[in-house]
C-alpha atoms as a PDB file:
ATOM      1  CA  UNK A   1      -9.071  32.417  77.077  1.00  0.00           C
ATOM      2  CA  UNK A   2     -10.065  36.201  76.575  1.00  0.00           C
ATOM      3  CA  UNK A   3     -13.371  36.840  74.116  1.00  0.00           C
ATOM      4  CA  UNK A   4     -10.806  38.424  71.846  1.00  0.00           C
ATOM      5  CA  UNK A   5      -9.008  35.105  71.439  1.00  0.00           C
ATOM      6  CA  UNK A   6     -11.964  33.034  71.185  1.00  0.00           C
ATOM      7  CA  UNK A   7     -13.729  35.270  68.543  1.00  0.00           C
ATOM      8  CA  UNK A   8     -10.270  35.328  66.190  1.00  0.00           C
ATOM      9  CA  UNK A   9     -10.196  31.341  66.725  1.00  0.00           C
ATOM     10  CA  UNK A  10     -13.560  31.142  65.114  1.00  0.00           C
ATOM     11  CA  UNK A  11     -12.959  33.418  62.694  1.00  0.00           C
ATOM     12  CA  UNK A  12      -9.710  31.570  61.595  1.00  0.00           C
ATOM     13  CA  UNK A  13     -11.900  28.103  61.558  1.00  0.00           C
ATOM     14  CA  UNK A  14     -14.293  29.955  59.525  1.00  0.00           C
ATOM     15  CA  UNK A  15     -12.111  30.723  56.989  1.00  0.00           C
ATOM     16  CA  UNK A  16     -10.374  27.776  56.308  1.00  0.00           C
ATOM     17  CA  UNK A  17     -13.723  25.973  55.856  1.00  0.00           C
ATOM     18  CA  UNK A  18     -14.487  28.788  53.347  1.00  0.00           C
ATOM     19  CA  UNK A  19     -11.108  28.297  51.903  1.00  0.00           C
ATOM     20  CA  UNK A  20     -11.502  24.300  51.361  1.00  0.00           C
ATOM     21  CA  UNK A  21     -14.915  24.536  50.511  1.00  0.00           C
ATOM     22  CA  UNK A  22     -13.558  26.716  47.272  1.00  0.00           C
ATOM     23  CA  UNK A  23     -11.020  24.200  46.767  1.00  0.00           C
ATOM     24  CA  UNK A  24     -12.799  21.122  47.351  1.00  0.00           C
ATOM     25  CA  UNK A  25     -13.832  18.738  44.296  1.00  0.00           C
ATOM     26  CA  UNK A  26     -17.614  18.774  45.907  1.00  0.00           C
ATOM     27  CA  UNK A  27     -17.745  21.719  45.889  1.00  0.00           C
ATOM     28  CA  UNK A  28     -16.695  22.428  42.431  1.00  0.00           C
ATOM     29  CA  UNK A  29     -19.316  19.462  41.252  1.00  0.00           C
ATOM     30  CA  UNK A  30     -21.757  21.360  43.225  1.00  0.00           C
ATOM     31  CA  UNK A  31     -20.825  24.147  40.532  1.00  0.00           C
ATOM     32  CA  UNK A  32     -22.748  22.000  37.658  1.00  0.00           C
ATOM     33  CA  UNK A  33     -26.174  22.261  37.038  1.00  0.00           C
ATOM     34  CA  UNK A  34     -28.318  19.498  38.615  1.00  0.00           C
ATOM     35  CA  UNK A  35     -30.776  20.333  35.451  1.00  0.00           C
ATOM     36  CA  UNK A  36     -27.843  20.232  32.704  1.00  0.00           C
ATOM     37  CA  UNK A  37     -26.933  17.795  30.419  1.00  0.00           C
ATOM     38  CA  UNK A  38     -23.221  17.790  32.267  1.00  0.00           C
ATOM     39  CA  UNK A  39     -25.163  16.231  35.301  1.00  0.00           C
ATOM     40  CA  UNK A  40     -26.890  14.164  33.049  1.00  0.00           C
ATOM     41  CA  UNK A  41     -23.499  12.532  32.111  1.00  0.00           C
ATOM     42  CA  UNK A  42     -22.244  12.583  36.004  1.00  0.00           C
ATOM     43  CA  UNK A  43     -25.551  11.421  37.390  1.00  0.00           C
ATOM     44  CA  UNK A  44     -26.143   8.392  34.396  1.00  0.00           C
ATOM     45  CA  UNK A  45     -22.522   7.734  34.113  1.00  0.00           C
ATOM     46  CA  UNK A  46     -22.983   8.170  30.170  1.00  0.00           C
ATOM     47  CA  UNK A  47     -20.507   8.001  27.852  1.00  0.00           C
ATOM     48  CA  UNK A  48     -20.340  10.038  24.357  1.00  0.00           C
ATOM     49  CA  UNK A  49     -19.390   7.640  21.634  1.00  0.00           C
ATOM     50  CA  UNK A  50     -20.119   9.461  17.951  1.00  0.00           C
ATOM     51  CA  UNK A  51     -19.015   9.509  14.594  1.00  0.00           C
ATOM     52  CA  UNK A  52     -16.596  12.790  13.115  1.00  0.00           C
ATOM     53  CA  UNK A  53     -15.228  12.997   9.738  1.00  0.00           C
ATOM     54  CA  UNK A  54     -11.905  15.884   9.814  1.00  0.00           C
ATOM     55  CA  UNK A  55      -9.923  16.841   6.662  1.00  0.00           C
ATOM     56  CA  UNK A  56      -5.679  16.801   5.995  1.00  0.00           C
ATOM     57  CA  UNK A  57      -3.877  18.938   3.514  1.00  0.00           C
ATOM     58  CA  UNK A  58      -0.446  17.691   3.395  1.00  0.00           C
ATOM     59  CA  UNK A  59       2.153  20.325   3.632  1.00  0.00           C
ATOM     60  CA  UNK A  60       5.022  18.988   2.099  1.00  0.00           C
ATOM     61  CA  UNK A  61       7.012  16.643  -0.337  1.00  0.00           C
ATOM     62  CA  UNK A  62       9.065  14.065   0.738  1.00  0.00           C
ATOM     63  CA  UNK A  63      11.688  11.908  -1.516  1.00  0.00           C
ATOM     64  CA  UNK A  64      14.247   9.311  -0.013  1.00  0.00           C
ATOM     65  CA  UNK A  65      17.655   8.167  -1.296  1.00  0.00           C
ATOM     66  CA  UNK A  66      19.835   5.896  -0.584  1.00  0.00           C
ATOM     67  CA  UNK A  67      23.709   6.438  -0.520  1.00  0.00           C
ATOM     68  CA  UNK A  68      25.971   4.028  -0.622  1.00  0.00           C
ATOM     69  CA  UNK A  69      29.759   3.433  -0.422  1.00  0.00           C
ATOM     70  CA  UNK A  70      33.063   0.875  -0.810  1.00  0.00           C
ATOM     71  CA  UNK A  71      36.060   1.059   0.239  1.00  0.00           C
ATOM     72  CA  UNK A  72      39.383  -1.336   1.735  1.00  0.00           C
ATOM     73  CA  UNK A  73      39.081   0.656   4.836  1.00  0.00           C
ATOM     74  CA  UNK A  74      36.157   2.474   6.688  1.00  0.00           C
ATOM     75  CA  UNK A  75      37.224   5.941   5.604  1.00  0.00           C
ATOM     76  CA  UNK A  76      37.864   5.219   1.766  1.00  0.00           C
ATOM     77  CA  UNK A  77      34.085   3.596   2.126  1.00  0.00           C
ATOM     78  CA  UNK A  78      32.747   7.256   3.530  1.00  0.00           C
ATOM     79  CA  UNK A  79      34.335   9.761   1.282  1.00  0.00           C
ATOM     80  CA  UNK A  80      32.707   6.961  -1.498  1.00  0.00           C
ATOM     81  CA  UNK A  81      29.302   8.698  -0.287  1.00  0.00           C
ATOM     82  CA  UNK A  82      30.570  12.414   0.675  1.00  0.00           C
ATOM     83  CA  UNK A  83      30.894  13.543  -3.309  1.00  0.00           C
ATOM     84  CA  UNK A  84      27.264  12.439  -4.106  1.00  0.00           C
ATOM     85  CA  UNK A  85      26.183  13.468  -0.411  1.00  0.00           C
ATOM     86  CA  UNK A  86      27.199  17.122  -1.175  1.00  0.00           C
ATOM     87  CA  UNK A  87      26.008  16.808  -4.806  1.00  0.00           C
ATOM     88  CA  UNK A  88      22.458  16.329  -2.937  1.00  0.00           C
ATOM     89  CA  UNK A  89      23.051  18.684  -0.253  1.00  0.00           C
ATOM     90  CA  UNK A  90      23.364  21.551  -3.351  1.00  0.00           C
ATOM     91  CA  UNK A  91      20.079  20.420  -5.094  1.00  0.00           C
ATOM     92  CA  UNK A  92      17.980  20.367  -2.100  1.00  0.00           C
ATOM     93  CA  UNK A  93      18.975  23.974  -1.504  1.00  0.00           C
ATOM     94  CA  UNK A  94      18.720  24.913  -4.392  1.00  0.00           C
ATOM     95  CA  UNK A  95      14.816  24.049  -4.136  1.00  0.00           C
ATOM     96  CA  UNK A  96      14.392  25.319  -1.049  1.00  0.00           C
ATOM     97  CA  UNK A  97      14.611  21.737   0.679  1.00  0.00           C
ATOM     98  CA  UNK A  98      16.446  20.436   3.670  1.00  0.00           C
ATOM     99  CA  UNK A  99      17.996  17.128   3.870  1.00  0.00           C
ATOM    100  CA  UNK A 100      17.273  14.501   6.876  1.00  0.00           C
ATOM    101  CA  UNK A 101      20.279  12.426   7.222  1.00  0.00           C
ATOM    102  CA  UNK A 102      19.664   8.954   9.343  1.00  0.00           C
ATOM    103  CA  UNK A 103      21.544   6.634  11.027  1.00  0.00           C
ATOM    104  CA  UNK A 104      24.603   5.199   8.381  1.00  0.00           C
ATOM    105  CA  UNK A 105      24.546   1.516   8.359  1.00  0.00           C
ATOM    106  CA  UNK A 106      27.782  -0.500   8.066  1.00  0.00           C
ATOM    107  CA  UNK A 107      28.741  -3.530   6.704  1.00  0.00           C
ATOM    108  CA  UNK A 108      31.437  -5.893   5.769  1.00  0.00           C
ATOM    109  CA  UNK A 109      31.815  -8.330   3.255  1.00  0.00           C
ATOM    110  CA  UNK A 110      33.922 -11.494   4.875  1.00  0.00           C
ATOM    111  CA  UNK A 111      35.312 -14.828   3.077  1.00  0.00           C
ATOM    112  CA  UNK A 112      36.302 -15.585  -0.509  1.00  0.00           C
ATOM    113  CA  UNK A 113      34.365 -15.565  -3.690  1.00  0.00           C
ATOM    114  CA  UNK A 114      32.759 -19.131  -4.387  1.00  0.00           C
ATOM    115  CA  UNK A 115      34.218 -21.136  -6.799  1.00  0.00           C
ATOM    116  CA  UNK A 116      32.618 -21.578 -10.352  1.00  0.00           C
ATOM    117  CA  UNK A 117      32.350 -25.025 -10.859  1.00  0.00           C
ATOM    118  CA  UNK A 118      33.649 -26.815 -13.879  1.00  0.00           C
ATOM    119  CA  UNK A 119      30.973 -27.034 -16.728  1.00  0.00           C
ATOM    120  CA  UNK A 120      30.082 -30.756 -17.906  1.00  0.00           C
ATOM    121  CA  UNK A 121      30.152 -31.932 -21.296  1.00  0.00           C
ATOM    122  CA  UNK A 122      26.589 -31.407 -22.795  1.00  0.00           C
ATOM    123  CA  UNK A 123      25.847 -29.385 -19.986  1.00  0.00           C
ATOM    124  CA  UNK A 124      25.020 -25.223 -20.506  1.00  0.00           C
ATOM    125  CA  UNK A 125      27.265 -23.217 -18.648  1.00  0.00           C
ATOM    126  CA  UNK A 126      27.143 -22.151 -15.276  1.00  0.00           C
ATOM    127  CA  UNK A 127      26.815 -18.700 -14.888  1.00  0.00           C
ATOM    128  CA  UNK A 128      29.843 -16.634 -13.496  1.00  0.00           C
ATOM    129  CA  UNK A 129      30.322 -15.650  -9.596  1.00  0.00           C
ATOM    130  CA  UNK A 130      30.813 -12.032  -9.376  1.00  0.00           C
ATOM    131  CA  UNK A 131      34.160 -10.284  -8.671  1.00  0.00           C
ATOM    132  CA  UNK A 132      34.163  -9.591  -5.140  1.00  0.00           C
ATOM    133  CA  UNK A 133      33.568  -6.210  -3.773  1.00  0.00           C
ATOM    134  CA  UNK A 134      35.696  -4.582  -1.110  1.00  0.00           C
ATOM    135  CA  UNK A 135      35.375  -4.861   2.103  1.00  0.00           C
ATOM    136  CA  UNK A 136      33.945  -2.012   3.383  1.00  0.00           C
ATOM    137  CA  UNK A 137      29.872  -1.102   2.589  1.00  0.00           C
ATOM    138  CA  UNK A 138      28.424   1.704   4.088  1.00  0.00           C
ATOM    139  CA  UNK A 139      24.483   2.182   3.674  1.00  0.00           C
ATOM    140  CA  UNK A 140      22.855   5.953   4.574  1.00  0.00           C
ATOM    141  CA  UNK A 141      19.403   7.091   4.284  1.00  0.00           C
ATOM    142  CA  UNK A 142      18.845  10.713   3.417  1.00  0.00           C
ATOM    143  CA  UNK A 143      15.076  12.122   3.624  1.00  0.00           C
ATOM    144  CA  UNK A 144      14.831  14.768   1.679  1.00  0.00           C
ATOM    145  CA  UNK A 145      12.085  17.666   2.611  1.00  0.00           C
ATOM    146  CA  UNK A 146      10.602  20.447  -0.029  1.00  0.00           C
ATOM    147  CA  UNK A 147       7.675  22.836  -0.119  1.00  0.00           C
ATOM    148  CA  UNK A 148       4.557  21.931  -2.071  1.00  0.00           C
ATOM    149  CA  UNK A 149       5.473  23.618  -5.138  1.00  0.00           C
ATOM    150  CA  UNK A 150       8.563  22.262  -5.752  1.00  0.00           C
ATOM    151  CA  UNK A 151       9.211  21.123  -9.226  1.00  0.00           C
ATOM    152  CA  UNK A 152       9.718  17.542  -8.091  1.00  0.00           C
ATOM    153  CA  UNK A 153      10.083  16.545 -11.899  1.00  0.00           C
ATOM    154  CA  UNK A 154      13.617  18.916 -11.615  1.00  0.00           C
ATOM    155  CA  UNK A 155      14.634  17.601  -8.052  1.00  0.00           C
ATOM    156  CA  UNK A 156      14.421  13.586  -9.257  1.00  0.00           C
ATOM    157  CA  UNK A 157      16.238  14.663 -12.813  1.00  0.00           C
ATOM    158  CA  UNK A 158      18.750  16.200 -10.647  1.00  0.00           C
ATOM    159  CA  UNK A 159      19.251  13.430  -8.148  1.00  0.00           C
ATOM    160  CA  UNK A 160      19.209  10.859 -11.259  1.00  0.00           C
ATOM    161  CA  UNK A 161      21.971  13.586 -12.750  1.00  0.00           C
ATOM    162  CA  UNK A 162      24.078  13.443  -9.356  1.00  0.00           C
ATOM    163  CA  UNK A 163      24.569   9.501  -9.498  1.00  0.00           C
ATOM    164  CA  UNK A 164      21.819   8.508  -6.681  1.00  0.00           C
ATOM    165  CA  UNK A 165      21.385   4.490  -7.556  1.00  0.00           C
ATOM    166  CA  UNK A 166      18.389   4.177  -4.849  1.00  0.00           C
ATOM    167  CA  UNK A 167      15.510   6.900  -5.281  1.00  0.00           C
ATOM    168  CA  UNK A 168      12.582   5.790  -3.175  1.00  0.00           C
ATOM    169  CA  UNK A 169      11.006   3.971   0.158  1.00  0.00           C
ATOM    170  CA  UNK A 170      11.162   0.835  -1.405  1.00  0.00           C
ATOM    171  CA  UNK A 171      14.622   1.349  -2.404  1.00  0.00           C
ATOM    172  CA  UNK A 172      15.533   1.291   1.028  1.00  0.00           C
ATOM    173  CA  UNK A 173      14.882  -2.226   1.335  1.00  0.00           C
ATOM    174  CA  UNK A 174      18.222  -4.453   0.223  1.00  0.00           C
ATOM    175  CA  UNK A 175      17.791  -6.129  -2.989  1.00  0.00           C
ATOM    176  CA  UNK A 176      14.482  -4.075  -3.770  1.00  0.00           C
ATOM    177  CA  UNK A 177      15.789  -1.802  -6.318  1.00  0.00           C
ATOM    178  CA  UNK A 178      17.422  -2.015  -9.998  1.00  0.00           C
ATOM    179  CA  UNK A 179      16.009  -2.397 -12.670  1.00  0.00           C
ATOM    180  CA  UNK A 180      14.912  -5.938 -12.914  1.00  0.00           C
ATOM    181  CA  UNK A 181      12.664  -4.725  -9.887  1.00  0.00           C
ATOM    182  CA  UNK A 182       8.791  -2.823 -11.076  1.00  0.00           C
ATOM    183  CA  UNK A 183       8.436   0.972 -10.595  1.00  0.00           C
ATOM    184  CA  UNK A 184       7.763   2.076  -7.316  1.00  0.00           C
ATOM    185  CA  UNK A 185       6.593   5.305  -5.483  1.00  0.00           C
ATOM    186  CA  UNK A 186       9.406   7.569  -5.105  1.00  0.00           C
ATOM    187  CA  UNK A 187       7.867  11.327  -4.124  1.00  0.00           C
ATOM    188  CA  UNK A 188       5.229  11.081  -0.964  1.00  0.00           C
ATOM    189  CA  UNK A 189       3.397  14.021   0.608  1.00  0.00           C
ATOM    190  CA  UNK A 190       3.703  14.620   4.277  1.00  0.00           C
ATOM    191  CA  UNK A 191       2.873  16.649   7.197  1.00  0.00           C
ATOM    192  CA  UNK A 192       5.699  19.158   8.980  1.00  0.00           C
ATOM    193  CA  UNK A 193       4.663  18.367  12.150  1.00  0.00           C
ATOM    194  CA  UNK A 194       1.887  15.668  12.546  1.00  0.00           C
ATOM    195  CA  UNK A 195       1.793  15.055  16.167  1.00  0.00           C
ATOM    196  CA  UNK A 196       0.166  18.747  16.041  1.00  0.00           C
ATOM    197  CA  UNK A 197      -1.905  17.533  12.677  1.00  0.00           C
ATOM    198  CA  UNK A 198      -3.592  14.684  14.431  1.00  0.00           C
ATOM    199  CA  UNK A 199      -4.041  16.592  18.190  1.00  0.00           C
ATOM    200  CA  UNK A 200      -6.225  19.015  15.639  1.00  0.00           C
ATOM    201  CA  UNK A 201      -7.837  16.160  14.199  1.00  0.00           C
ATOM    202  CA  UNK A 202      -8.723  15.210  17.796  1.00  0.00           C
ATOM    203  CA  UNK A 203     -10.175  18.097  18.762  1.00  0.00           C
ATOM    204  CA  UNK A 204     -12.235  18.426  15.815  1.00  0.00           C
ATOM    205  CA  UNK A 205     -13.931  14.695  16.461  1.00  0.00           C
ATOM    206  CA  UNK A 206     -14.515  15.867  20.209  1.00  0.00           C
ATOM    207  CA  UNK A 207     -16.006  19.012  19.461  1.00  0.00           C
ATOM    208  CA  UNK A 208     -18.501  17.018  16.713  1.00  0.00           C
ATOM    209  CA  UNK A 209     -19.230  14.316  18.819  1.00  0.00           C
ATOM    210  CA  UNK A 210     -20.562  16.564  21.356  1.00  0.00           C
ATOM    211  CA  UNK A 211     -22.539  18.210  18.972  1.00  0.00           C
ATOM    212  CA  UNK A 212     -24.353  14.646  17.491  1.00  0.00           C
ATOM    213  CA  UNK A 213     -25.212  13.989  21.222  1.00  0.00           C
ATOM    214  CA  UNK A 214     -26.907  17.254  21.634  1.00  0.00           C
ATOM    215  CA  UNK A 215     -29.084  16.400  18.177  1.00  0.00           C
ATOM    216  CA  UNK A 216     -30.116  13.292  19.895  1.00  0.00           C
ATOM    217  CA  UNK A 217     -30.511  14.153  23.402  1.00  0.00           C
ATOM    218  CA  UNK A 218     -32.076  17.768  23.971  1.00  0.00           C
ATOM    219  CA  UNK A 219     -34.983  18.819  22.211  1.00  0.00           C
ATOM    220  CA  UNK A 220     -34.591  20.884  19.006  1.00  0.00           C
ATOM    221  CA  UNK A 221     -34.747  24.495  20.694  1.00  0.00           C
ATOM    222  CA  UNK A 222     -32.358  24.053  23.648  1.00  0.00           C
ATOM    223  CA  UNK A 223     -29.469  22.169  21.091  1.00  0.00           C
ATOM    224  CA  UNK A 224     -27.582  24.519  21.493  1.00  0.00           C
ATOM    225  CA  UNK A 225     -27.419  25.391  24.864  1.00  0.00           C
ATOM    226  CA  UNK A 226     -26.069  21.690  25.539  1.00  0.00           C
ATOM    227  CA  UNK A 227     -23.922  22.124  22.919  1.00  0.00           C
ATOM    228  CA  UNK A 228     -22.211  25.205  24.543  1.00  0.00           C
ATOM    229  CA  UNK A 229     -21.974  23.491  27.747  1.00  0.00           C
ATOM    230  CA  UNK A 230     -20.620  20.690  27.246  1.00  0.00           C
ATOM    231  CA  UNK A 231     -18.064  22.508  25.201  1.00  0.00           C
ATOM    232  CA  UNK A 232     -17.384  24.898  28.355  1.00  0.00           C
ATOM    233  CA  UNK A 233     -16.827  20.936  30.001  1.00  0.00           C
ATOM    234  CA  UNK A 234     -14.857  19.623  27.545  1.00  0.00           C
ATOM    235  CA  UNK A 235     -11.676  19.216  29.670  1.00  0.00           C
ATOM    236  CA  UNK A 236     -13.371  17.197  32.036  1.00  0.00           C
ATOM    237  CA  UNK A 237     -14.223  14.999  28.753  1.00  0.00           C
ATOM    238  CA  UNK A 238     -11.537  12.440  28.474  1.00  0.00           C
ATOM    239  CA  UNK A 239     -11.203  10.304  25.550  1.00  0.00           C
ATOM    240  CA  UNK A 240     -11.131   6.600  25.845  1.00  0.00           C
ATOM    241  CA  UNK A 241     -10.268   5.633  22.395  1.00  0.00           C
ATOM    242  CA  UNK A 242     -10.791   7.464  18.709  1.00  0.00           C
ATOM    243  CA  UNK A 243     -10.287   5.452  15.372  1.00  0.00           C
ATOM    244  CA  UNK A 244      -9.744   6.988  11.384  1.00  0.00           C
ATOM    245  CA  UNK A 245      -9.351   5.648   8.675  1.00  0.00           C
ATOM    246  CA  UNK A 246      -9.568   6.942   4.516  1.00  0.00           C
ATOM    247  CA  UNK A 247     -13.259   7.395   3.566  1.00  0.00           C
ATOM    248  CA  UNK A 248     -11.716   6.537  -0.128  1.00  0.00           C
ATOM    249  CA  UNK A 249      -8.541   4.682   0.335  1.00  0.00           C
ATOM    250  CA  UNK A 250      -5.967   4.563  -2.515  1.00  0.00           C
ATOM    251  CA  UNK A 251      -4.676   1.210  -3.231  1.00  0.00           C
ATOM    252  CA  UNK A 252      -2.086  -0.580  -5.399  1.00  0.00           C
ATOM    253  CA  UNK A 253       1.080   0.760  -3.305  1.00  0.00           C
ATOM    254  CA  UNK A 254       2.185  -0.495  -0.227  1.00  0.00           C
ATOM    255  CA  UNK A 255       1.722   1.612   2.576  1.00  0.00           C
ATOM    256  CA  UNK A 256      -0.998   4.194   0.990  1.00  0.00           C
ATOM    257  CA  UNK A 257      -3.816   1.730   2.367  1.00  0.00           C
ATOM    258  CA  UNK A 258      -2.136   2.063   6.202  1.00  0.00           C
ATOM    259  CA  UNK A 259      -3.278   6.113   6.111  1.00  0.00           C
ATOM    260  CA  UNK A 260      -5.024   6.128   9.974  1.00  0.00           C
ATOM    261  CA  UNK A 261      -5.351   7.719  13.120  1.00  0.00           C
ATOM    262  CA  UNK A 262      -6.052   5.957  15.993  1.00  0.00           C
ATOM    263  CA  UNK A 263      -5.816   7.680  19.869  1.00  0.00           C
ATOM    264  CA  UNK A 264      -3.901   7.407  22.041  1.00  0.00           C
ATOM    265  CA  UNK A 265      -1.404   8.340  19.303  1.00  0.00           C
ATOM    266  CA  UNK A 266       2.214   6.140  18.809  1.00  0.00           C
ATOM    267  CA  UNK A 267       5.175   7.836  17.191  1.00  0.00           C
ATOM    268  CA  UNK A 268       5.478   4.909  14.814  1.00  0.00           C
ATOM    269  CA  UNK A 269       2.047   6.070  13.639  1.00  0.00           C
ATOM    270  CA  UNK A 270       3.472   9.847  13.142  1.00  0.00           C
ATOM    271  CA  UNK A 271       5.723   8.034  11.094  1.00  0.00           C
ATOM    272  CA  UNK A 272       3.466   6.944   8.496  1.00  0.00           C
ATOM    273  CA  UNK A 273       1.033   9.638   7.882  1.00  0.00           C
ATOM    274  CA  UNK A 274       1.891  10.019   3.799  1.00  0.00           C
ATOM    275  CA  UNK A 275       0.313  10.312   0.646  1.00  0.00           C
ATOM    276  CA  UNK A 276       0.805   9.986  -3.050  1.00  0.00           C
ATOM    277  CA  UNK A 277      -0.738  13.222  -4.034  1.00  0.00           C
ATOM    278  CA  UNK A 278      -1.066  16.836  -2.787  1.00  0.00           C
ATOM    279  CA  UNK A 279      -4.774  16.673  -2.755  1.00  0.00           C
ATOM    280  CA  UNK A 280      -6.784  16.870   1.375  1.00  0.00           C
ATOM    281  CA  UNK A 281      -7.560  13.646   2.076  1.00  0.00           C
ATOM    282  CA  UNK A 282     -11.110  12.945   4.441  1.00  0.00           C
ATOM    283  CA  UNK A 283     -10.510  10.727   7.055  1.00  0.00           C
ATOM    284  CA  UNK A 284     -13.756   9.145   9.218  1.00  0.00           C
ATOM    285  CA  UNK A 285     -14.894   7.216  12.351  1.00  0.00           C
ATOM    286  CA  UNK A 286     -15.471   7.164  15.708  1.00  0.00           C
ATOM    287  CA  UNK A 287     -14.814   9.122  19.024  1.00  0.00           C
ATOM    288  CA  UNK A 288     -15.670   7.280  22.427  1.00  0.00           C
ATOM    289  CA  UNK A 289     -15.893  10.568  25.469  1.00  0.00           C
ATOM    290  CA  UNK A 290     -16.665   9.620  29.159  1.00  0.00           C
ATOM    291  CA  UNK A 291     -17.218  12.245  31.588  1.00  0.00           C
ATOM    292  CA  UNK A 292     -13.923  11.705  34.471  1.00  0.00           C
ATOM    293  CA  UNK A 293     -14.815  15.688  36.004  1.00  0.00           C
ATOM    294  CA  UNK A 294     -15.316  16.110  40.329  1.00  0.00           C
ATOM    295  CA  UNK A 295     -17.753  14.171  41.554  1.00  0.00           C
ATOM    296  CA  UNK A 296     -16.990  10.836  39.775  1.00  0.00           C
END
């Protein structure tokens, strides 16, 4: 082998060990400062658990009905519920709303009416089966979406005006409405798009538990240089659980009390992030953060 070849063999060995060496995870963890607190974390395997307290301002109001419909065959039982359907179509644009419509539930009513049995001298009477219904009975759920400053006073007037029997969550639930049943609930405040809500939230309760460590570990002039670099670090900051709840929790309804946040997040969760009022509501707890950068 000429001294030409030999000299561009080492050269080509040369730079792949330059080029791994910029890839490698050792030597990025070489990056960190052995005198930092990041290397503090690495070296002492710590972990970052600390309290954070984040604010919601709910962003919209939320009102559910129930339609419902009867008929001798599936189609009479639909166009039962398209009249009122469009009636609250119309109001909800009319307020600048939009209307959710859910999955339609159908049923069927099967056998004969019970027979009313004879009353016995002396006896009071019994009282009377009811008629029987058709056969048909379809069940929707509409959610119905407005802006904050909606006159929700008008929009329930207007779905009471339209012939809506079932106004309300709790209405939902079979037998749970009329009015032998107590008032219930029937306008909630929400959030347009949680999942992005509580990923704020998240990030909020990082960034302050980083920033409680720093009081505690690094002396009162140099806070804030940990502070700013463990927040350059913070993707290599995973985090192992995170749990809020209400710092004043309304209660008396069901549901208000369940107001939480807990990480990893669950849809079902998403679900039930709702309020009573319009006012922010403070939410606090805890944050648990363990380093999981190179060099781990």
């Amino acid at each position: 082998m000429s001294s030409f070849m030999i000299a561009r063999t080492v050269l080509t060995i040369a730079s792949a060990v330059l080029m791994f060496s910029v890839l490698s995870p050792i030597s990025r963890a070489a990056e960190v400062d052995p005198s930092g607190y990041l290397s503090r974390l690495m070296g002492n395997r710590i972990s970052i658990t600390g309290l954070c307290t984040v604010t919601f301002k709910p962003d919209l109001a939320s009102i559910t009905v129930g339609l419902d419909g009867e008929g001798d065959t599936p189609d009479e039982a639909r166009r039962a519920m398209d009249d009122v359907r469009g009636k609250i179509r119309a109001l909800a644009s009319q307020h600048r709303g939009q209307v959710r419509e859910q999955e339609m539930i159908r049923m069927m009513r099967s056998g004969d009416p019970l027979p009313v049995a004879a009353a016995q001298p002396g006896m009071p009477a019994m009282m009377p089966v009811p008629a029987a219904g058709k056969t048909f009975v379809f069940s929707q759920r509409l959610d119905l979406e407005f802006p904050l400053s909606v006159d929700v006073d008008a929009v329930l007037l207007g779905l009471n005006k339209a012939g809506v029997k079932r106004i309300g969550r709790g209405a939902m639930t079979v037998g749970y409405y009329g009015r032998h049943m107590p008032p219930q609930p029937v306008v909630f405040y929400g959030f347009r798009e949680p999942e992005k809500m509580a990923e704020r939230a998240h990030q909020q309760c990082r960034v302050q538990a980083v920033e409680k460590w720093c009081q505690t570990q690094a002396p009162a002039d140099r806070q804030g240089e940990c502070v700013g670099e463990l927040k350059r670090a913070l993707g290599r900051l995973t985090t192992q659980n995170m749990s809020l709840r209400p710092v004043a929790a309304t209660t008396g309804y069901p549901g208000v009390g369940m107001f939480y946040l807990n990480y990893p997040f669950q849809p079902a969760m998403m679900q039930q992030l709702a309020l009573l009022g319009r006012a922010p509501v403070e939410l606090t707890g805890s944050i648990h953060l363990r380093y999981a950068g190179p060099g781990w």
